[in-house]
Protein backbone atom coordinates (compact mmCIF):
# COMPACT_ATOMS: atom_id res chain seq x y z
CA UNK A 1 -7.71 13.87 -19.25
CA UNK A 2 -7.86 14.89 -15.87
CA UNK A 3 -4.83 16.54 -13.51
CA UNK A 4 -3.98 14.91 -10.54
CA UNK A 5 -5.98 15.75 -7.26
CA UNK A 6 -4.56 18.80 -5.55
CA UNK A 7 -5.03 17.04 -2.19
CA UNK A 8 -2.38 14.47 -1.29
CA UNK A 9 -5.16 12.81 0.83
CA UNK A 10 -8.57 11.25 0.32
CA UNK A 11 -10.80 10.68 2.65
CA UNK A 12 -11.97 7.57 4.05
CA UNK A 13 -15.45 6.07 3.07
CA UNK A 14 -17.53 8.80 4.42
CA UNK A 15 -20.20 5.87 5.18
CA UNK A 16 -18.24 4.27 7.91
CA UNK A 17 -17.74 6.91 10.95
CA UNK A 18 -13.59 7.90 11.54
CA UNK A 19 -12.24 5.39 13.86
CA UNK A 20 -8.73 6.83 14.67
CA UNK A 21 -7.44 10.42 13.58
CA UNK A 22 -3.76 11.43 13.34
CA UNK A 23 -3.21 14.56 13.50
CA UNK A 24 -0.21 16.66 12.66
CA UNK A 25 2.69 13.49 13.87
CA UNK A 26 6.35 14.71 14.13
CA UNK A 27 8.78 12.64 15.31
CA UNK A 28 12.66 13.55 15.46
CA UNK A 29 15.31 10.93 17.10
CA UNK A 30 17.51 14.00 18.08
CA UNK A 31 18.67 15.97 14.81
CA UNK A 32 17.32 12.91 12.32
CA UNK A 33 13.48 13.48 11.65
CA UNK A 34 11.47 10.82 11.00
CA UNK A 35 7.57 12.32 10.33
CA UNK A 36 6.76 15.11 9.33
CA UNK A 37 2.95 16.76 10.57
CA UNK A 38 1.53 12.84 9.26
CA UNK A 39 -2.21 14.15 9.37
CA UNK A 40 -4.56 10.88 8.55
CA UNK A 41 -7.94 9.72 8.92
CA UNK A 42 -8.83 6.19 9.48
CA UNK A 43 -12.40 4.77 9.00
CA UNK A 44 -14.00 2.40 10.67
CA UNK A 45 -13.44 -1.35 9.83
CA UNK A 46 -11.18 -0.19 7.04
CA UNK A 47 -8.04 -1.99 5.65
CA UNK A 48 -5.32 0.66 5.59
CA UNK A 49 -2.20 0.33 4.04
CA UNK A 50 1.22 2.54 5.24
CA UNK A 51 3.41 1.93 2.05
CA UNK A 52 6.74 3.16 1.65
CA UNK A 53 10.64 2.25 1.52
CA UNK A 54 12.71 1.43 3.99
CA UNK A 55 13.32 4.76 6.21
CA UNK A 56 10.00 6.06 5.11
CA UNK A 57 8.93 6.56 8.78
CA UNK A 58 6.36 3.96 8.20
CA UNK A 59 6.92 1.36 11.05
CA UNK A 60 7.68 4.94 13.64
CA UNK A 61 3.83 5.61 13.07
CA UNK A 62 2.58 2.20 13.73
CA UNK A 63 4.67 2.37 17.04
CA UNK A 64 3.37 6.13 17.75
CA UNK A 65 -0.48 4.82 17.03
CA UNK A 66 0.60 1.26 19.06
CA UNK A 67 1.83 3.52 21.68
CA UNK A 68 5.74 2.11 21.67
CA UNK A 69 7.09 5.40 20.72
CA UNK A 70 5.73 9.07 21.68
CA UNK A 71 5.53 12.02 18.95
CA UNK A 72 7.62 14.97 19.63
CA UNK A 73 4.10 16.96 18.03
CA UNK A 74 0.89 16.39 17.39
CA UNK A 75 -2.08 14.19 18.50
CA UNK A 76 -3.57 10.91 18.24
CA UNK A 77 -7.65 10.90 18.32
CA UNK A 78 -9.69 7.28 19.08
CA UNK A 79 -13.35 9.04 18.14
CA UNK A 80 -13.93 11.75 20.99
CA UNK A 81 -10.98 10.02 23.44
CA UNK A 82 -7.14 11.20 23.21
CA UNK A 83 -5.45 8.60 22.58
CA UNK A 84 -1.70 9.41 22.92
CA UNK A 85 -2.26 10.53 26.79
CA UNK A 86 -2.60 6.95 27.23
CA UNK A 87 0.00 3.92 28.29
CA UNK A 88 -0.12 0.99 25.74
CA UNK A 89 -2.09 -1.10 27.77
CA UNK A 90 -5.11 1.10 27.90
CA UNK A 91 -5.21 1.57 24.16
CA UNK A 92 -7.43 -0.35 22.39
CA UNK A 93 -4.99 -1.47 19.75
CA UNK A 94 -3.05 -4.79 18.91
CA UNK A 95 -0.25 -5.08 17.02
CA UNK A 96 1.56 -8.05 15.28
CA UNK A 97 4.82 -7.99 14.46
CA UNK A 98 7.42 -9.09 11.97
CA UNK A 99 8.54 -11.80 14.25
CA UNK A 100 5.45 -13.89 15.51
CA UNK A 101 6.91 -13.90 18.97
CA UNK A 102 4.78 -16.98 20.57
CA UNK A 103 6.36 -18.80 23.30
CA UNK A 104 7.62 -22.11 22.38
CA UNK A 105 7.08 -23.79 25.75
CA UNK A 106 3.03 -23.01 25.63
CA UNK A 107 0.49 -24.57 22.70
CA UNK A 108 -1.13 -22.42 20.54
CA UNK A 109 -4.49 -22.03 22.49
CA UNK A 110 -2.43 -21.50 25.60
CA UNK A 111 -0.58 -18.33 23.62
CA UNK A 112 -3.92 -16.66 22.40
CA UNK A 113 -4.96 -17.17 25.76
CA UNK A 114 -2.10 -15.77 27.57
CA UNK A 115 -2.99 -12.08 27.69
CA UNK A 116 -6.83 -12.87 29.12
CA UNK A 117 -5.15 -14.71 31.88
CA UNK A 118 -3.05 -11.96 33.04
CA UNK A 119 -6.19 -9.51 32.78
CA UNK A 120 -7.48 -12.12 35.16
CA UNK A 121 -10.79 -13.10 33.05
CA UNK A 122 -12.77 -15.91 34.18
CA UNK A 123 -11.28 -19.45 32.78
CA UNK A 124 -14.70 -19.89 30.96
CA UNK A 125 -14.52 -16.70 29.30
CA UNK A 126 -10.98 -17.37 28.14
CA UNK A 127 -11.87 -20.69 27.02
CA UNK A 128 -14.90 -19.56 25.07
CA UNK A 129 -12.57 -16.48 23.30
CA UNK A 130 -10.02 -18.62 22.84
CA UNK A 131 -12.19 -21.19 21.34
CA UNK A 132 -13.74 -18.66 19.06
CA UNK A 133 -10.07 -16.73 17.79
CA UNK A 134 -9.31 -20.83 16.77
CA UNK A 135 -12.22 -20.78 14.82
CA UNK A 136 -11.68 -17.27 13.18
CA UNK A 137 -8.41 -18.50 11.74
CA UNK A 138 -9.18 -21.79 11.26
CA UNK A 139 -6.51 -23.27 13.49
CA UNK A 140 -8.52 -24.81 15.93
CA UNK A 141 -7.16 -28.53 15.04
CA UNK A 142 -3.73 -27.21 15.97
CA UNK A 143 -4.85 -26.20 19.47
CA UNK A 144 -2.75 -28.54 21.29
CA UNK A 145 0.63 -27.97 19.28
CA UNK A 146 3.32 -25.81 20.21
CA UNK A 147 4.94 -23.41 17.72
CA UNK A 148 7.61 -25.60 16.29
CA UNK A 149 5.45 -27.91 15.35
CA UNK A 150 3.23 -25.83 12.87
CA UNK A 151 4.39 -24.05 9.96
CA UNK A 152 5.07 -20.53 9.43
CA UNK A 153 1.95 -19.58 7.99
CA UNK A 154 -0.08 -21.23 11.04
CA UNK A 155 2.18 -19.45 13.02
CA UNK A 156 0.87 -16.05 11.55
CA UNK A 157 -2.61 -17.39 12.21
CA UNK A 158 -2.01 -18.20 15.82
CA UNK A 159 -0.08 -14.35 16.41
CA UNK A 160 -3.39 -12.79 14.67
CA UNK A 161 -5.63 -14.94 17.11
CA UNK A 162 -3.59 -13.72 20.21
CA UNK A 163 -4.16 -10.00 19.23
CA UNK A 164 -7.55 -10.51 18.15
CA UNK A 165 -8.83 -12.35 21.70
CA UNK A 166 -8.32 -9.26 23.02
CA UNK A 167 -11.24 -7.55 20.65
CA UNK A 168 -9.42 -4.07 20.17
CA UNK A 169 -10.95 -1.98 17.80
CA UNK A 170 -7.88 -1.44 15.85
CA UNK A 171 -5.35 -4.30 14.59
CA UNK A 172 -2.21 -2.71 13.56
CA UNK A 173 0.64 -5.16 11.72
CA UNK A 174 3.85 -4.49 11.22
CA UNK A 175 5.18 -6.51 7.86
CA UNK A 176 3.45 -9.73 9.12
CA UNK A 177 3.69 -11.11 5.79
CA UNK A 178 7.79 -10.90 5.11
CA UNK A 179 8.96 -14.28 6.80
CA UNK A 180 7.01 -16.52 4.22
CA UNK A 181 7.76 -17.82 1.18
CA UNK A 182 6.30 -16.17 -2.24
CA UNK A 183 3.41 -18.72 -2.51
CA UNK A 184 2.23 -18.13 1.01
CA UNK A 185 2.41 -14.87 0.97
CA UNK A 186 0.29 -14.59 -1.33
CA UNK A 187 -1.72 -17.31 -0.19
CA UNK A 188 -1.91 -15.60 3.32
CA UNK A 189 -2.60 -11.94 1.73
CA UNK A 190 -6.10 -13.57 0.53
CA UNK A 191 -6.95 -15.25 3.68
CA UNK A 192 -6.09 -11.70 5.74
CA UNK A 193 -7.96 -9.72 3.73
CA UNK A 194 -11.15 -12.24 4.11
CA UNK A 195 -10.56 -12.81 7.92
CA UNK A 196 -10.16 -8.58 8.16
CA UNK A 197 -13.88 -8.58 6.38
CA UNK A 198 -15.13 -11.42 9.16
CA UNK A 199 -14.07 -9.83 12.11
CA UNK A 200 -15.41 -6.00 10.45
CA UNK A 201 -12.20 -4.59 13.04
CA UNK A 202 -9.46 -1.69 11.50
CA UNK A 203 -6.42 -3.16 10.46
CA UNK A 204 -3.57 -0.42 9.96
CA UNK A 205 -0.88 -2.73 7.92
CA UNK A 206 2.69 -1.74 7.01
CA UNK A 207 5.04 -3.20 3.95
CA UNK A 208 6.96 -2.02 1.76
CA UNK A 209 5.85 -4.44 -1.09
CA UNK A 210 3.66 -2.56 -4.05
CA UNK A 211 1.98 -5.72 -4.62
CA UNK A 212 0.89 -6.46 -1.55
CA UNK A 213 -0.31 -2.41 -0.85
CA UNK A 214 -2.36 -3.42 -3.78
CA UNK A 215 -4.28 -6.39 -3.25
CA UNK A 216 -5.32 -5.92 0.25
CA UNK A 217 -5.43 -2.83 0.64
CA UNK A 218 -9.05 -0.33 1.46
CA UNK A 219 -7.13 2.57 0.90
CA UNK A 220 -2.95 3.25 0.32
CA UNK A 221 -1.49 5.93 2.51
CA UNK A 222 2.12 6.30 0.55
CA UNK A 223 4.60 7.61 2.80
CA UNK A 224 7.91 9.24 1.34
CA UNK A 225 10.76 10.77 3.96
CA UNK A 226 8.27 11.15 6.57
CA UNK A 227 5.57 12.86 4.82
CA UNK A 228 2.56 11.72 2.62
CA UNK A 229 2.61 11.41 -0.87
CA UNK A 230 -1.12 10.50 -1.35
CA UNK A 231 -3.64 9.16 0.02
CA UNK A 232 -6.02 6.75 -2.68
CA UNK A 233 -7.58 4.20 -3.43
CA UNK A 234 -5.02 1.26 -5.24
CA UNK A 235 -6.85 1.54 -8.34
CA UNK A 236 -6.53 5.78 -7.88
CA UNK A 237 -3.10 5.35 -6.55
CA UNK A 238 -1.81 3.00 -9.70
CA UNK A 239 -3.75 5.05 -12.43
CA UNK A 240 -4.14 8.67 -10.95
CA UNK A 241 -0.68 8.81 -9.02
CA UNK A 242 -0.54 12.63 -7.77
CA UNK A 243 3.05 12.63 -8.23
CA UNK A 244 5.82 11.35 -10.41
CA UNK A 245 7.46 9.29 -7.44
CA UNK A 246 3.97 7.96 -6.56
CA UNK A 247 4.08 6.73 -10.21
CA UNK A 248 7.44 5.34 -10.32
CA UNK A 249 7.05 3.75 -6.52
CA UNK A 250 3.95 1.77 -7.72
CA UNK A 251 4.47 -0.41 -10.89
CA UNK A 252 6.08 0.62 -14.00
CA UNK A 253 5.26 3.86 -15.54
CA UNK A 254 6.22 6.33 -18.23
CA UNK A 255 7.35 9.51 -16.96
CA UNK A 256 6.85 12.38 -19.89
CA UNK A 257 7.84 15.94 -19.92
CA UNK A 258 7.30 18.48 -22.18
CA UNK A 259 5.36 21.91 -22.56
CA UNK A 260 1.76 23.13 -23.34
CA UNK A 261 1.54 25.35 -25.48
CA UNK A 262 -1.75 27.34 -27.06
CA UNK A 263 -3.48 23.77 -26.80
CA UNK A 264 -0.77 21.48 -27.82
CA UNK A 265 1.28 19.57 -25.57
CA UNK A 266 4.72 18.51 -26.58
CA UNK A 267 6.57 15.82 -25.11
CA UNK A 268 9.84 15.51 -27.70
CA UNK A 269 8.19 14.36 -30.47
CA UNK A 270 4.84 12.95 -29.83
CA UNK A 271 2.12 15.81 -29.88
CA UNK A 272 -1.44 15.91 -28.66
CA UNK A 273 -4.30 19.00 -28.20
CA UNK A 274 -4.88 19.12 -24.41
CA UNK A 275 -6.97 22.11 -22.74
CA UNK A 276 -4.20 23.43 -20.31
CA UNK A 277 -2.51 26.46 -18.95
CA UNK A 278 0.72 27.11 -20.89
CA UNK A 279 4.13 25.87 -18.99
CA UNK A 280 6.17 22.62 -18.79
CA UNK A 281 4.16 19.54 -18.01
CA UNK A 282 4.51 15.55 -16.74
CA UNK A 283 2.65 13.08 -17.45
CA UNK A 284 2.59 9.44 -16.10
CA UNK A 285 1.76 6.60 -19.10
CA UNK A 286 1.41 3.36 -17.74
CA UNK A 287 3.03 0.40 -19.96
CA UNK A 288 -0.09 -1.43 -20.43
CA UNK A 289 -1.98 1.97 -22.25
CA UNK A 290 1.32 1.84 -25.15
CA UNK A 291 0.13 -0.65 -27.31
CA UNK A 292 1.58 -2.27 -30.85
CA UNK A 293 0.03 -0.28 -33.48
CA UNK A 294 -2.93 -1.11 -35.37
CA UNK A 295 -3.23 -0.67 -39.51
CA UNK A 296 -6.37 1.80 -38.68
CA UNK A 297 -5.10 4.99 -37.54
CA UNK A 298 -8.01 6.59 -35.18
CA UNK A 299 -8.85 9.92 -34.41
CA UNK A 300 -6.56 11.31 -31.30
CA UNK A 301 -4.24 8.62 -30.88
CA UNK A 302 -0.70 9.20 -30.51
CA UNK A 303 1.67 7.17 -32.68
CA UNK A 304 5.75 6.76 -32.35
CA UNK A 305 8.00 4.23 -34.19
CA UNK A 306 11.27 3.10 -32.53
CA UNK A 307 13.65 0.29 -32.30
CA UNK A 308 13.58 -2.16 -29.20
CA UNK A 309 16.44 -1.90 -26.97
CA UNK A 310 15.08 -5.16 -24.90
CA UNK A 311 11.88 -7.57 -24.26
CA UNK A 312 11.20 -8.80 -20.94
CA UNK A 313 9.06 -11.96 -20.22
CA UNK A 314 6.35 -11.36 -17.50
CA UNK A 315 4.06 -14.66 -18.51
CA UNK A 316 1.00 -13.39 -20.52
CA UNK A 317 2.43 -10.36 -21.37
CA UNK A 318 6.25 -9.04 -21.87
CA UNK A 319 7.71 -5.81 -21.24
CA UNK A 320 9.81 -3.82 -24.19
CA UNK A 321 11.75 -0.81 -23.89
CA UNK A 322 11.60 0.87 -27.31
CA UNK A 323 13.90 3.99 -28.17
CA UNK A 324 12.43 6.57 -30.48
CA UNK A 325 14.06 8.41 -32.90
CA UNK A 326 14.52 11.44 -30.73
CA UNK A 327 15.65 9.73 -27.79
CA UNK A 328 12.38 9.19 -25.96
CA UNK A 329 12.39 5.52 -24.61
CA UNK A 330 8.97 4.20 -23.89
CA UNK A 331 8.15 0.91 -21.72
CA UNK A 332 5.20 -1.03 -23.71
CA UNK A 333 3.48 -3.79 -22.33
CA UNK A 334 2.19 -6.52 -24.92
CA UNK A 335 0.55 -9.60 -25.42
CA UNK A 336 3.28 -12.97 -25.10
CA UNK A 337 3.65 -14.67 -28.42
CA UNK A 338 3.70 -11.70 -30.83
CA UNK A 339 7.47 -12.66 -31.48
CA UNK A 340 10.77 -10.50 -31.30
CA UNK A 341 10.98 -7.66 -32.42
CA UNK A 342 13.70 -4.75 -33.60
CA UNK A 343 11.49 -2.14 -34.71
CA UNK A 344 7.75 -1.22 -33.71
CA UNK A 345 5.02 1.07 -34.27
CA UNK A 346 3.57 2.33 -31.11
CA UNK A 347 0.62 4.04 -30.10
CA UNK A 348 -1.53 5.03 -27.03
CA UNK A 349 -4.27 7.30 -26.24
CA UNK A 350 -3.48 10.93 -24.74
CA UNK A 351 -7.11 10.12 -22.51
CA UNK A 352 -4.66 7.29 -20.58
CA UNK A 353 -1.54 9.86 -19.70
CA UNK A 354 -2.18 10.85 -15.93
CA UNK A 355 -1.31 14.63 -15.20
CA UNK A 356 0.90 14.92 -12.63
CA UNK A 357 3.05 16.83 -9.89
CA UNK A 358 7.15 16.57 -10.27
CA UNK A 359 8.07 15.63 -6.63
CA UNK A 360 10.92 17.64 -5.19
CA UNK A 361 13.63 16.54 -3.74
CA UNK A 362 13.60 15.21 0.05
CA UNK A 363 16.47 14.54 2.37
């Protein structure tokens, strides 16, 4: 069982070369500050995710990076060029919205084209790029339509073509996904991450769905009141969270405290041998690790008993809360079809509780 990374950050892949570096973001709107000294390294044709609730300071970053907004501190890096001494327009870096913003009274290949004709490139050129962002995004049977006559997930297509004719070396989207429905969405979360892989360019993506963080995502960066909670993998995020709101924030989790003491932990009345420092200790147990219990005991697993306050139904598996006889209520998730139940045997392995950091409180 290992403790939680000190570092609230990983770093990128150190096999693709850092594309964009943020480094030490404030921002205040008068007395009300939004980030707080964001530092954050983004590689090179990497699939970053900003996750975090609403007020997190999440979309205030994209628009510092886009260029929208200016930091109060710190700098922005594009490889060996500042980037935040420059106006929007001479930033390599698209972004696409929440709202798709196309105009209604051009077709969709005359909207991806519009920003090449007002940089004045040669018709042929434009027609070639345009031709080719169609192709990307597989829309290139709807060249002729205007907006209200495709659907809202060609509409996303045609807003990632626009920004994409443009070939900037970063893509940055700001909830892109929110508008659709729950089958597109997901439908559409596939086809971005594939068309991100095509194209090989950075996209810097903002939500504030878990779920989503977590299927398309390279790396998470998990923002809380301005400031970084960690920086992981989704697979290091979900099962190493560094802290308990990281744990809590993504999926369900079991939050336990106790003490360690002379090689024992305590958390009420489950016990295990652990090789820490004495002093209180959390842990983070996700559902899916506290299991029905077996008639073979084995060696080092923990085992509780407790009645089931209620059973949730989540398809192949269902969620139940079970109170223990010392007030401990653990979340267990378990196979469908194993029946109700009003008292279980629990058990999970100490290997699968996650060491981690109590967050403080933030304003």
């Amino acid at each position: 069982m290992s403790p939680a990374s000190e570092s609230q950050s990983a770093p990128p892949d150190p096999s693709r070369p850092a594309l964009l570096s943020v480094r030490n973001v404030a921002k205040a709107f008068g007395r009300n500050t939004v980030l707080r000294n964001v530092s954050l390294e983004i590689a090179e044709g990497e699939f970053l995710t900003i996750l975090g609730e609403s007020g997190s300071g999440k979309t205030t970053l994209l628009r510092i990076i886009a260029g929208f907004e200016s930091a109060t501190s710190g700098e922005l890096w594009m490889g060996a060029e500042r980037l935040d001494h420059q106006p929007p327009y001479r930033r390599r870096v698209n972004t696409v919205f929440q709202s798709y913003a196309l105009f209604p009274h051009l077709t969709v290949e005359e909207n991806i084209g519009y920003g090449l004709r007002i940089a004045r490139r040669p018709a042929a050129e434009i027609a070639q790029r345009v031709s080719d962002a169609l192709d990307k995004v597989k829309m290139s049977a709807h060249a002729k339509a205007k907006p209200s006559k495709i659907s809202g997930g060609q509409q996303q297509r045609v807003a990632l073509a626009r920004a994409l004719v443009n070939r900037p070396r970063l893509l940055l989207l700001d909830e892109p996904l929110s508008a659709l429905d729950a089958n597109l969405r997901r439908q559409m979360q596939v086809e971005l991450k594939s068309l991100q892989r095509e194209v090989g360019i950075t996209f810097v993506f903002v939500t504030h769905d878990q779920e989503e963080a977590m299927v398309m995502s390279d790396r998470i960066a998990l923002l809380r009141s301005g400031e970084l909670e960690q920086v992981a993998s989704p697979r290091e995020i979900y099962s190493r969270p560094a802290t308990s709101y990281v744990a809590q924030f993504v999926g369900h989790t079991n939050l336990l405290k106790g003490q360690a003491q002379a090689g024992i932990v305590r958390c009420a009345s489950l016990t295990w041998p652990a090789s820490l420092p004495n002093g209180p200790v959390l842990f983070s147990l996700r559902p899916e690790h506290v299991r029905l219990a077996g008639k073979d005991k084995a060696t080092g697993i923990v085992r509780t008993r407790g009645r089931v306050l209620n059973q949730a139904f989540h398809g192949a598996t269902e969620l139940i809360r079970v109170e223990c006889a010392d007030g401990l209520v653990l979340i267990a998730r378990i196979p469908s079809g194993t029946g109700s139940h009003n008292e279980v045997e629990l058990e999970f392995s100490p290997a699968d509780a996650a060491l981690i950091r109590d967050s403080p409180e933030r304003d």
